[in-house]
PDB file of N, CA and C in Angstrom:
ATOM      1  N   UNK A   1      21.880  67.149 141.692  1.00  0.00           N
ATOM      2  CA  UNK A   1      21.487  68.483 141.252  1.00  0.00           C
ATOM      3  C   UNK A   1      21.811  69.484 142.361  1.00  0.00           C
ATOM      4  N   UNK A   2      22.498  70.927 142.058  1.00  0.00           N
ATOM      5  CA  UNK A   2      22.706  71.711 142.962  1.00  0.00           C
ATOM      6  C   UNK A   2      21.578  72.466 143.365  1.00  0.00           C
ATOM      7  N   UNK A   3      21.669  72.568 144.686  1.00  0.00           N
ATOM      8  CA  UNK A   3      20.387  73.738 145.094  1.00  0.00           C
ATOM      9  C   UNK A   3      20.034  75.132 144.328  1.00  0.00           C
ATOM     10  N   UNK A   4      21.429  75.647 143.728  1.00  0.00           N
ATOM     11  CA  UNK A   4      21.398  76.774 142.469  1.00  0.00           C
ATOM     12  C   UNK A   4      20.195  76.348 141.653  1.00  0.00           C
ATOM     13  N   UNK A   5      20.370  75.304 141.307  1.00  0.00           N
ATOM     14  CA  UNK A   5      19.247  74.584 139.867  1.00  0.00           C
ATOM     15  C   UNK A   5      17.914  74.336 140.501  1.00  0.00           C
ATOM     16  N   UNK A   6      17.625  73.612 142.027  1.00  0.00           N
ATOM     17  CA  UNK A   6      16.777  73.499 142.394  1.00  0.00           C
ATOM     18  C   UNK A   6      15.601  74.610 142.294  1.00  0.00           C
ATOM     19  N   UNK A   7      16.704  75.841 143.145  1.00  0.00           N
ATOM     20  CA  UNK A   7      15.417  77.052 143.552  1.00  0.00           C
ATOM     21  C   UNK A   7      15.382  77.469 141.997  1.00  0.00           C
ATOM     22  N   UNK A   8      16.613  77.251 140.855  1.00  0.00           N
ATOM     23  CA  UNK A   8      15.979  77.909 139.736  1.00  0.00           C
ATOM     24  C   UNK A   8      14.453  77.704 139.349  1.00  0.00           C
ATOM     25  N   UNK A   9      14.805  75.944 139.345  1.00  0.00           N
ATOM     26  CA  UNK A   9      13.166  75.483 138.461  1.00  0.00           C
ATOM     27  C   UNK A   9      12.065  75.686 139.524  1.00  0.00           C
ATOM     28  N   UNK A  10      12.329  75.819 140.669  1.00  0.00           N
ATOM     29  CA  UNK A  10      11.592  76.385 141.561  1.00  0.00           C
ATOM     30  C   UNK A  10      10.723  77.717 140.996  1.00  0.00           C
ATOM     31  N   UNK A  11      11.505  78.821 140.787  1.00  0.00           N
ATOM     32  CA  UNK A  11      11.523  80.039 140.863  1.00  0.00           C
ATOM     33  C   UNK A  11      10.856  80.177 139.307  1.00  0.00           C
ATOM     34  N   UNK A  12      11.051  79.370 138.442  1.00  0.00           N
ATOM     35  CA  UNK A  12      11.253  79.341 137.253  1.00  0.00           C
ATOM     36  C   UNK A  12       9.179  78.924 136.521  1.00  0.00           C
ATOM     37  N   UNK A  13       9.074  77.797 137.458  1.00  0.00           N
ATOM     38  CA  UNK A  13       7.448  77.166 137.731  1.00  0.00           C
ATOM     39  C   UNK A  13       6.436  78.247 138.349  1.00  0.00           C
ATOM     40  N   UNK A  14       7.532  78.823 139.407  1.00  0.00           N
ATOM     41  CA  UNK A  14       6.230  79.800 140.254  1.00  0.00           C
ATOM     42  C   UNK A  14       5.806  80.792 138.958  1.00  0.00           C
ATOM     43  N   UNK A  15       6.909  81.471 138.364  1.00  0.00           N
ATOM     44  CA  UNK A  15       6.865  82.288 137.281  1.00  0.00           C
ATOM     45  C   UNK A  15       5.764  82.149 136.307  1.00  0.00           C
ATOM     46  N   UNK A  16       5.879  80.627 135.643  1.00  0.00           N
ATOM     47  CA  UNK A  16       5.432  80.385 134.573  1.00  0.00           C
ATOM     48  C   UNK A  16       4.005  79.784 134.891  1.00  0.00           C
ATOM     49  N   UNK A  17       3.631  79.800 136.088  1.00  0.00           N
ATOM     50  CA  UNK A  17       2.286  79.037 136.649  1.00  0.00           C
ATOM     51  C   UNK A  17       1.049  79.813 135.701  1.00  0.00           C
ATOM     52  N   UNK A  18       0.167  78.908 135.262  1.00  0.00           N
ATOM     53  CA  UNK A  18      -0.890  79.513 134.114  1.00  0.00           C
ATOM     54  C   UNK A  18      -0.265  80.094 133.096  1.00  0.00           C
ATOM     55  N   UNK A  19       0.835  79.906 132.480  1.00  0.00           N
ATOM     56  CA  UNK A  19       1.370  80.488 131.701  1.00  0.00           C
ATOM     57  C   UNK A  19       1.396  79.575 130.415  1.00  0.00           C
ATOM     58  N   UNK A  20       1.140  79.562 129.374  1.00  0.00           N
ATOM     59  CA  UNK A  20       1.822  78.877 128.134  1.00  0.00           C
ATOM     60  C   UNK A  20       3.423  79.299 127.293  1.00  0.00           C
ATOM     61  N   UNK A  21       4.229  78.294 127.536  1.00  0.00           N
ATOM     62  CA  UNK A  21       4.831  78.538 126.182  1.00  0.00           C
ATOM     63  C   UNK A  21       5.041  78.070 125.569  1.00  0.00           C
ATOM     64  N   UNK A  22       5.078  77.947 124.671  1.00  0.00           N
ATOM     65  CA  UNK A  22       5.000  76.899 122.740  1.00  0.00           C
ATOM     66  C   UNK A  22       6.322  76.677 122.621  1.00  0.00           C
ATOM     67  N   UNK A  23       7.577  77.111 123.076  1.00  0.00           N
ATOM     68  CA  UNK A  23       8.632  76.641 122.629  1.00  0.00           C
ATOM     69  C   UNK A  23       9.728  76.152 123.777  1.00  0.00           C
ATOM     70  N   UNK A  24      11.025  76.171 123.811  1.00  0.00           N
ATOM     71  CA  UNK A  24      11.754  75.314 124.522  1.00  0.00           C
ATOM     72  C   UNK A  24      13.280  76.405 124.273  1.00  0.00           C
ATOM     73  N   UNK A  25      13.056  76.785 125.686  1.00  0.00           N
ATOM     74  CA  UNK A  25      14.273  77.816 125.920  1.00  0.00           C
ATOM     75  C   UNK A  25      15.278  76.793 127.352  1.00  0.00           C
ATOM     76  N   UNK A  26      16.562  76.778 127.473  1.00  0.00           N
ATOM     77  CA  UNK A  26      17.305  76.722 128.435  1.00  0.00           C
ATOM     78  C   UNK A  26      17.761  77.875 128.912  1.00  0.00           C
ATOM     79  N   UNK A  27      17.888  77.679 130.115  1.00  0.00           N
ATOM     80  CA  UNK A  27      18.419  78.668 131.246  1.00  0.00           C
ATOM     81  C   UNK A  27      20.075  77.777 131.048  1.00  0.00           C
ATOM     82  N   UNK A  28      21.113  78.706 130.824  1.00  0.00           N
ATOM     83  CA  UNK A  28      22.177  77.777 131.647  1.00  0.00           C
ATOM     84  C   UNK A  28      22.716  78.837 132.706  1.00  0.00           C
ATOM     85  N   UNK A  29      22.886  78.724 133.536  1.00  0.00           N
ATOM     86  CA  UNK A  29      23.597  79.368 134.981  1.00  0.00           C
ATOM     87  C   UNK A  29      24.725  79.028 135.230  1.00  0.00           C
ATOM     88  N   UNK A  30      25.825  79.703 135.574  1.00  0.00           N
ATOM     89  CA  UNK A  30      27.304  79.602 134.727  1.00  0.00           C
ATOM     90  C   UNK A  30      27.626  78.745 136.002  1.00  0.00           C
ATOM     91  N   UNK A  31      28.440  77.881 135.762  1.00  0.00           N
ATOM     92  CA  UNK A  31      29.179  77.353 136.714  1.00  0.00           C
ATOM     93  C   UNK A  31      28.085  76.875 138.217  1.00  0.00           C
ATOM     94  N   UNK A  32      26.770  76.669 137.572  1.00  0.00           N
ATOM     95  CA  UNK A  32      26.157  75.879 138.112  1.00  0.00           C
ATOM     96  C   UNK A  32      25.132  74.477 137.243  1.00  0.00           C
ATOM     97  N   UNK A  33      24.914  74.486 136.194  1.00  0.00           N
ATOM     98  CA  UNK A  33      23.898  73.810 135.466  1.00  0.00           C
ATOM     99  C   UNK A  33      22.886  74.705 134.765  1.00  0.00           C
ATOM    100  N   UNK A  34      22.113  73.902 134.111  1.00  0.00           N
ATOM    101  CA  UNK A  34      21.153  74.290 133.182  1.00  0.00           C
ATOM    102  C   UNK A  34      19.549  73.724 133.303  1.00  0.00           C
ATOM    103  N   UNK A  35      18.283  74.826 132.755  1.00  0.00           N
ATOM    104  CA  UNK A  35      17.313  74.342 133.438  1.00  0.00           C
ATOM    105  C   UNK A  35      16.794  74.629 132.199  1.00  0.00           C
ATOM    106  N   UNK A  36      15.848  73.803 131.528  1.00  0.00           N
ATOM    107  CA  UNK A  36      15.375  73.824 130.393  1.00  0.00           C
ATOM    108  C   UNK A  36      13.325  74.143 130.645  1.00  0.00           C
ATOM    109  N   UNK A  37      12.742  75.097 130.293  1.00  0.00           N
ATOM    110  CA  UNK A  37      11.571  75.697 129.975  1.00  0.00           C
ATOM    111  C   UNK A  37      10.611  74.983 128.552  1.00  0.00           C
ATOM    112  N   UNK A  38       9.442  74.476 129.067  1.00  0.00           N
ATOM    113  CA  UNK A  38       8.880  73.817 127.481  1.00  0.00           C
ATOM    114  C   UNK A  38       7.051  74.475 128.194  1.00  0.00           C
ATOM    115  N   UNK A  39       6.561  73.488 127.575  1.00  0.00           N
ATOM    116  CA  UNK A  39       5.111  73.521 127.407  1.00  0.00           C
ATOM    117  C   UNK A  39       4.632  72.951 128.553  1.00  0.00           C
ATOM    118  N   UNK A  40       5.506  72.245 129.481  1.00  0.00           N
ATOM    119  CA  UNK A  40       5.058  71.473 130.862  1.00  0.00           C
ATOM    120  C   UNK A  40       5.557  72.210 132.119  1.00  0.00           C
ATOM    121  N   UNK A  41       6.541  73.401 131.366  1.00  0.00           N
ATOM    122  CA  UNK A  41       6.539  73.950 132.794  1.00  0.00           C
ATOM    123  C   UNK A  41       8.807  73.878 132.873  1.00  0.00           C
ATOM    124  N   UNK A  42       9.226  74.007 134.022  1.00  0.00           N
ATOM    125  CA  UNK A  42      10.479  74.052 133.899  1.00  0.00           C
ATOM    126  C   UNK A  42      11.340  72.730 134.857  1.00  0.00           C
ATOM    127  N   UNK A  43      12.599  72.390 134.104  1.00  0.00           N
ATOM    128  CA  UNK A  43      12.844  71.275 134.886  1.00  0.00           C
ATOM    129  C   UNK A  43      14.652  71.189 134.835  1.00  0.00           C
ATOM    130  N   UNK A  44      15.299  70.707 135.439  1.00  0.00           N
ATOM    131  CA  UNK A  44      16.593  70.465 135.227  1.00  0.00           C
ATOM    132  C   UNK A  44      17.371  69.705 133.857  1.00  0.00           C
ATOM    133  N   UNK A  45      17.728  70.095 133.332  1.00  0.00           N
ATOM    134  CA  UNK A  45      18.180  69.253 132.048  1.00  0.00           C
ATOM    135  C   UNK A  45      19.536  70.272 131.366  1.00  0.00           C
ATOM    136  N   UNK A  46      19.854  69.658 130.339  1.00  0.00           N
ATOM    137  CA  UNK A  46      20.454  70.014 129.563  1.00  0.00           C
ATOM    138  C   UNK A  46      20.397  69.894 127.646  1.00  0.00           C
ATOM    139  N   UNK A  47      19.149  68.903 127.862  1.00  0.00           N
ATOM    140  CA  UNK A  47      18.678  68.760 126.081  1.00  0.00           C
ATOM    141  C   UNK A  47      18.856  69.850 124.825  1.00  0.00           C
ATOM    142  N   UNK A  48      19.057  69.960 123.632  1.00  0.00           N
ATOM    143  CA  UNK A  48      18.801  71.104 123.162  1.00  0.00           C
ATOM    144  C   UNK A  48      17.462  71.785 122.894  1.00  0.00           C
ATOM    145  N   UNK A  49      17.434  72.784 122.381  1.00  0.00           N
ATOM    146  CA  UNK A  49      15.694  73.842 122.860  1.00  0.00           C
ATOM    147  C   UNK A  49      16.056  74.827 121.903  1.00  0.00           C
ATOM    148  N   UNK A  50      15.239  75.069 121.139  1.00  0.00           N
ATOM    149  CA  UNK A  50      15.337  76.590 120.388  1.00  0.00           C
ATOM    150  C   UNK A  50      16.075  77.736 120.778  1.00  0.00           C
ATOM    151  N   UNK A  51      16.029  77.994 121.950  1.00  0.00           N
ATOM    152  CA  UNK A  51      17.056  79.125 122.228  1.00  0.00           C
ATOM    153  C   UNK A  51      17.787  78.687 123.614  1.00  0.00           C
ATOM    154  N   UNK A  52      19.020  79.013 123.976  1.00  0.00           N
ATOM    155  CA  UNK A  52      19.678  79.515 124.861  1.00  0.00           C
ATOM    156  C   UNK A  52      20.221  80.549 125.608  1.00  0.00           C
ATOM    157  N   UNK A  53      19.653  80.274 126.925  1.00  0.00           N
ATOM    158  CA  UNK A  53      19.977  81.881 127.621  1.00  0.00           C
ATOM    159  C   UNK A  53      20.982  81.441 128.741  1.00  0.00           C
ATOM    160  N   UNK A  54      22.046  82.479 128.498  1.00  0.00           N
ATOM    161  CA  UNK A  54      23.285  82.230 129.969  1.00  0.00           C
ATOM    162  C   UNK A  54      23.648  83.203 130.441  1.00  0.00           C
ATOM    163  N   UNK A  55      23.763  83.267 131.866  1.00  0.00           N
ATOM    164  CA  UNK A  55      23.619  84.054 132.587  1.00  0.00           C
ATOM    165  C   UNK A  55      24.426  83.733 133.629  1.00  0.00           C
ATOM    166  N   UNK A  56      24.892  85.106 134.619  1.00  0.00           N
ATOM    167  CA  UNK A  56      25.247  84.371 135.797  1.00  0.00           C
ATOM    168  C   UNK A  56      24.132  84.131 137.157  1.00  0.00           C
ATOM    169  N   UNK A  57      24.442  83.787 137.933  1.00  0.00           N
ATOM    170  CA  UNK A  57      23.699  82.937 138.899  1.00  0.00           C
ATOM    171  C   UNK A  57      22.939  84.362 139.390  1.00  0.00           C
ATOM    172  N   UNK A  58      23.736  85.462 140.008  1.00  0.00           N
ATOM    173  CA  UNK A  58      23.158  86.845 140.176  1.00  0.00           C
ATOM    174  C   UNK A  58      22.756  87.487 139.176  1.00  0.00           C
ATOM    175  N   UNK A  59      22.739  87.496 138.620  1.00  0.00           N
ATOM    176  CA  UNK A  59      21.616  88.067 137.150  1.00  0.00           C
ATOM    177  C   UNK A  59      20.603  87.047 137.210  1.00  0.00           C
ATOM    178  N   UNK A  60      20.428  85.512 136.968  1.00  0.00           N
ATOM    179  CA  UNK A  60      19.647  85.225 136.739  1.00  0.00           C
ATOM    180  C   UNK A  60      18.513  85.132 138.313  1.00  0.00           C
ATOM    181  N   UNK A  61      19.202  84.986 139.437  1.00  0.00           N
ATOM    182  CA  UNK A  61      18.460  85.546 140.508  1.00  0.00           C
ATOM    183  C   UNK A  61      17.489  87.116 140.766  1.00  0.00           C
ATOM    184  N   UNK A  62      18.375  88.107 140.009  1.00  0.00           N
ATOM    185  CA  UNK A  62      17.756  89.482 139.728  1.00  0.00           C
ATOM    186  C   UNK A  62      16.314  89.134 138.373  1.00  0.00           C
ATOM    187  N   UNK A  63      16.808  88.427 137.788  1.00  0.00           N
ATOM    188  CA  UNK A  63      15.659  88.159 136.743  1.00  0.00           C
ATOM    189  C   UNK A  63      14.607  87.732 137.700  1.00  0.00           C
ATOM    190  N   UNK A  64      14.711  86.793 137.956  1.00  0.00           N
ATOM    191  CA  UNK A  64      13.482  86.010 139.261  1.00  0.00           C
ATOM    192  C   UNK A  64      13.061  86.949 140.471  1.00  0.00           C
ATOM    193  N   UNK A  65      13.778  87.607 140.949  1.00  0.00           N
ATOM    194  CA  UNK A  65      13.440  88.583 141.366  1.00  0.00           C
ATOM    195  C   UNK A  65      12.386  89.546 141.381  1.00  0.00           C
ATOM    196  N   UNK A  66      12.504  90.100 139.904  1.00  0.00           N
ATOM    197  CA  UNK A  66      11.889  91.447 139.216  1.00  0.00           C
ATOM    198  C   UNK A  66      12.157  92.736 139.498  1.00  0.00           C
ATOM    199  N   UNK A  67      13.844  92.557 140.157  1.00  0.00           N
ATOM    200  CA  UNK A  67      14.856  93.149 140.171  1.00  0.00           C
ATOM    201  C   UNK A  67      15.524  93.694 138.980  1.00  0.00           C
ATOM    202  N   UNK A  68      15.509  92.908 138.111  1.00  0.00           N
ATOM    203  CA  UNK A  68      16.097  93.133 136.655  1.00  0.00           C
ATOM    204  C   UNK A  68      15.482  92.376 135.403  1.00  0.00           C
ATOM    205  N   UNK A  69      14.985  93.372 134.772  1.00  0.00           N
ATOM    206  CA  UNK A  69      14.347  93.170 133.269  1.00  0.00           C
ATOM    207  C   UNK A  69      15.350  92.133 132.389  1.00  0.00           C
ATOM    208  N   UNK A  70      14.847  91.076 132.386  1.00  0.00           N
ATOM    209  CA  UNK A  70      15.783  90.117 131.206  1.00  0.00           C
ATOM    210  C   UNK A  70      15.919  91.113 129.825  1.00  0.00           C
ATOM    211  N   UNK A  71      15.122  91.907 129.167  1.00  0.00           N
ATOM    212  CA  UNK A  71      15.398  92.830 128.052  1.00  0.00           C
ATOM    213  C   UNK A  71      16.830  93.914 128.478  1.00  0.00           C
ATOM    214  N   UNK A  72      16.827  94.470 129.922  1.00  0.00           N
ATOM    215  CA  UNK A  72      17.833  95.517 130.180  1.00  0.00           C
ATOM    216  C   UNK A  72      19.006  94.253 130.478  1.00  0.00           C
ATOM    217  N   UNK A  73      18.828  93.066 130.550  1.00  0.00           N
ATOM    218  CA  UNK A  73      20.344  92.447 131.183  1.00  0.00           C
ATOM    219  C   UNK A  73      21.100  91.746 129.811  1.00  0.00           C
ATOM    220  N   UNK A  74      20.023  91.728 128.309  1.00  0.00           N
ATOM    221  CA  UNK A  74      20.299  91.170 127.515  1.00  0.00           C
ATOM    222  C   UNK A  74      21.126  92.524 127.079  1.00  0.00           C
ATOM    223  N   UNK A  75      20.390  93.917 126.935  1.00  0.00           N
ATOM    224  CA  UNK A  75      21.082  94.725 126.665  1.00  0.00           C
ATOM    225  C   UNK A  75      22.279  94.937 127.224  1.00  0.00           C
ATOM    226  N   UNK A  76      22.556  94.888 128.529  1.00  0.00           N
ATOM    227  CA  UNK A  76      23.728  95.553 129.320  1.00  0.00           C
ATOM    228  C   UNK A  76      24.486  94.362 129.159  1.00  0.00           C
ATOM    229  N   UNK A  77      24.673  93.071 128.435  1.00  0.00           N
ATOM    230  CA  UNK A  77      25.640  92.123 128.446  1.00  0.00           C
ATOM    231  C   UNK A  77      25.435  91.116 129.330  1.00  0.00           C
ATOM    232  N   UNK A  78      24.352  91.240 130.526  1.00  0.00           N
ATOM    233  CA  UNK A  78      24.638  90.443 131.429  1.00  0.00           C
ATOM    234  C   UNK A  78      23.869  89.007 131.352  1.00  0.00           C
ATOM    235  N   UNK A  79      23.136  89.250 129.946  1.00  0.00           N
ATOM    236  CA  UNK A  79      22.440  87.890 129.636  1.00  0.00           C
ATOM    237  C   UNK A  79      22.846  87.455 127.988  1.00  0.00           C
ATOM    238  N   UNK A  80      23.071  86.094 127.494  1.00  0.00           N
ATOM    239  CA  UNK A  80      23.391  86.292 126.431  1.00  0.00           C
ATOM    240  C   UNK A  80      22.477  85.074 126.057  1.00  0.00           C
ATOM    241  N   UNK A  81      21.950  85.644 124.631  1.00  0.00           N
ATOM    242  CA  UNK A  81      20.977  84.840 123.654  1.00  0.00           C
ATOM    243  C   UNK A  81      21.953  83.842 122.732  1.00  0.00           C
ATOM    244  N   UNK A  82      21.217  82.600 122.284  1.00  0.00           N
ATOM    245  CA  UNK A  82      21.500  81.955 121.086  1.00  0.00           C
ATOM    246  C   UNK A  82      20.701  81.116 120.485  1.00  0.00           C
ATOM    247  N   UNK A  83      20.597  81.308 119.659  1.00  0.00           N
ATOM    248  CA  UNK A  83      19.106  80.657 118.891  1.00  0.00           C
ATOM    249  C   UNK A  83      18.146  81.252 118.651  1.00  0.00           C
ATOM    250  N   UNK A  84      16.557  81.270 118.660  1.00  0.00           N
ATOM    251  CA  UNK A  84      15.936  81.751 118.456  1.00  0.00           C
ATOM    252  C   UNK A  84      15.130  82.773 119.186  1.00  0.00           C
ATOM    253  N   UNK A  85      15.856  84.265 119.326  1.00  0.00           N
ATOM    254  CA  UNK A  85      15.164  85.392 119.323  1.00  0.00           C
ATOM    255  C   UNK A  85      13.543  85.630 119.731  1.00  0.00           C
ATOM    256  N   UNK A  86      13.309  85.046 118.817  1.00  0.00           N
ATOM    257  CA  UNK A  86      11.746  85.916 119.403  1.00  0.00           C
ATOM    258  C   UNK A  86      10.769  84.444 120.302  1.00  0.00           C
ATOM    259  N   UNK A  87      11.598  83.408 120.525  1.00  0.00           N
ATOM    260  CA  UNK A  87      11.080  82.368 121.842  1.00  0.00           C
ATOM    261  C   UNK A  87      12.045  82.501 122.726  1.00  0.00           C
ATOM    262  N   UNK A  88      13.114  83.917 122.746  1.00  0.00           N
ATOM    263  CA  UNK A  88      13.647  84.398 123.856  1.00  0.00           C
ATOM    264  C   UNK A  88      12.629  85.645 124.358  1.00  0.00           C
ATOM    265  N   UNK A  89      12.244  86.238 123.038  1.00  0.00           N
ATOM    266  CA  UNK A  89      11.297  87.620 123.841  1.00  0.00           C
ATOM    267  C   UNK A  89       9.673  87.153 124.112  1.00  0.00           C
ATOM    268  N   UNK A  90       9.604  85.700 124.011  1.00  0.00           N
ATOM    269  CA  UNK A  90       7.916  85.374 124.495  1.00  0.00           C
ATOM    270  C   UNK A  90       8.236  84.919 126.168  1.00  0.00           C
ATOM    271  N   UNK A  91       9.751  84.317 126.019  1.00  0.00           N
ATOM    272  CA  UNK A  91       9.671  83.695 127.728  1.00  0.00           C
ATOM    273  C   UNK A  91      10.083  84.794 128.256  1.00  0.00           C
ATOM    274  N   UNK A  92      10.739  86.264 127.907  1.00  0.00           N
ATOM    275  CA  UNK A  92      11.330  87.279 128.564  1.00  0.00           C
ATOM    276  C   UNK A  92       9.842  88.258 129.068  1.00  0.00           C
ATOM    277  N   UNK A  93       8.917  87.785 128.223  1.00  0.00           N
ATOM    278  CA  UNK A  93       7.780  88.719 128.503  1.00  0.00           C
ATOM    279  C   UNK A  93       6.652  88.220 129.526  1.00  0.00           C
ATOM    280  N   UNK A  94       6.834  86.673 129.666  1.00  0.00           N
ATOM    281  CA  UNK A  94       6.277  85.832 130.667  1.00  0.00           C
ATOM    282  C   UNK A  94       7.415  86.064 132.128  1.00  0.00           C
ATOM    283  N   UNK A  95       8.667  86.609 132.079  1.00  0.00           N
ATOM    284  CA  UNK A  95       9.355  86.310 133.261  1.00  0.00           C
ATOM    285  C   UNK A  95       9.300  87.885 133.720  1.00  0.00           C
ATOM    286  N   UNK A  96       8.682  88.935 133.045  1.00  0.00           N
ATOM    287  CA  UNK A  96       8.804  90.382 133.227  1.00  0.00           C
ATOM    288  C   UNK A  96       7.900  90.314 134.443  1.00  0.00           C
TER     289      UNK A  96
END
């Protein structure tokens, strides 16, 4: 596993700490791997999940951040959805 993926699910756990979410979103990070989000929290994988989010490695670092609104990066192109929509805007509102 690359350190990209590491600090993701890193970054990804600190986020979601006390947090619930009911469904199963992937992160994929371009040209590094993919980190999949469920009900236990976040982990390295690639399984399928209700929605998919891809991004590049600096966007998805600005997301973790709170540098950049996952809603303004979906808008401006720099994040792209597939699947299910509104268990993209429950984990986008937990990562705000």
């Amino acid at each position: 596993m690359s350190e990209v993926i590491d600090a993701a699910v890193a970054a990804l756990n600190a986020k979601l700490e006390g947090e619930g979410f009911d469904g199963t979103a992937k992160f994929v990070i371009e040209g590094e791997g993919a980190v999949v989000v469920d009900g236990t929290g976040a982990h390295a994988g690639d399984e399928d999940t209700d929605v998919t989010l891809t991004a590049s490695q600096d966007t998805f670092e600005s997301m973790m951040a709170g540098d950049l609104n996952p809603t303004a990066a979906f808008m401006s192109g720099k994040l792209t959805i597939d699947g299910d929509m509104g268990a993209a805007m429950k984990l986008g509102a937990l990562l705000a």
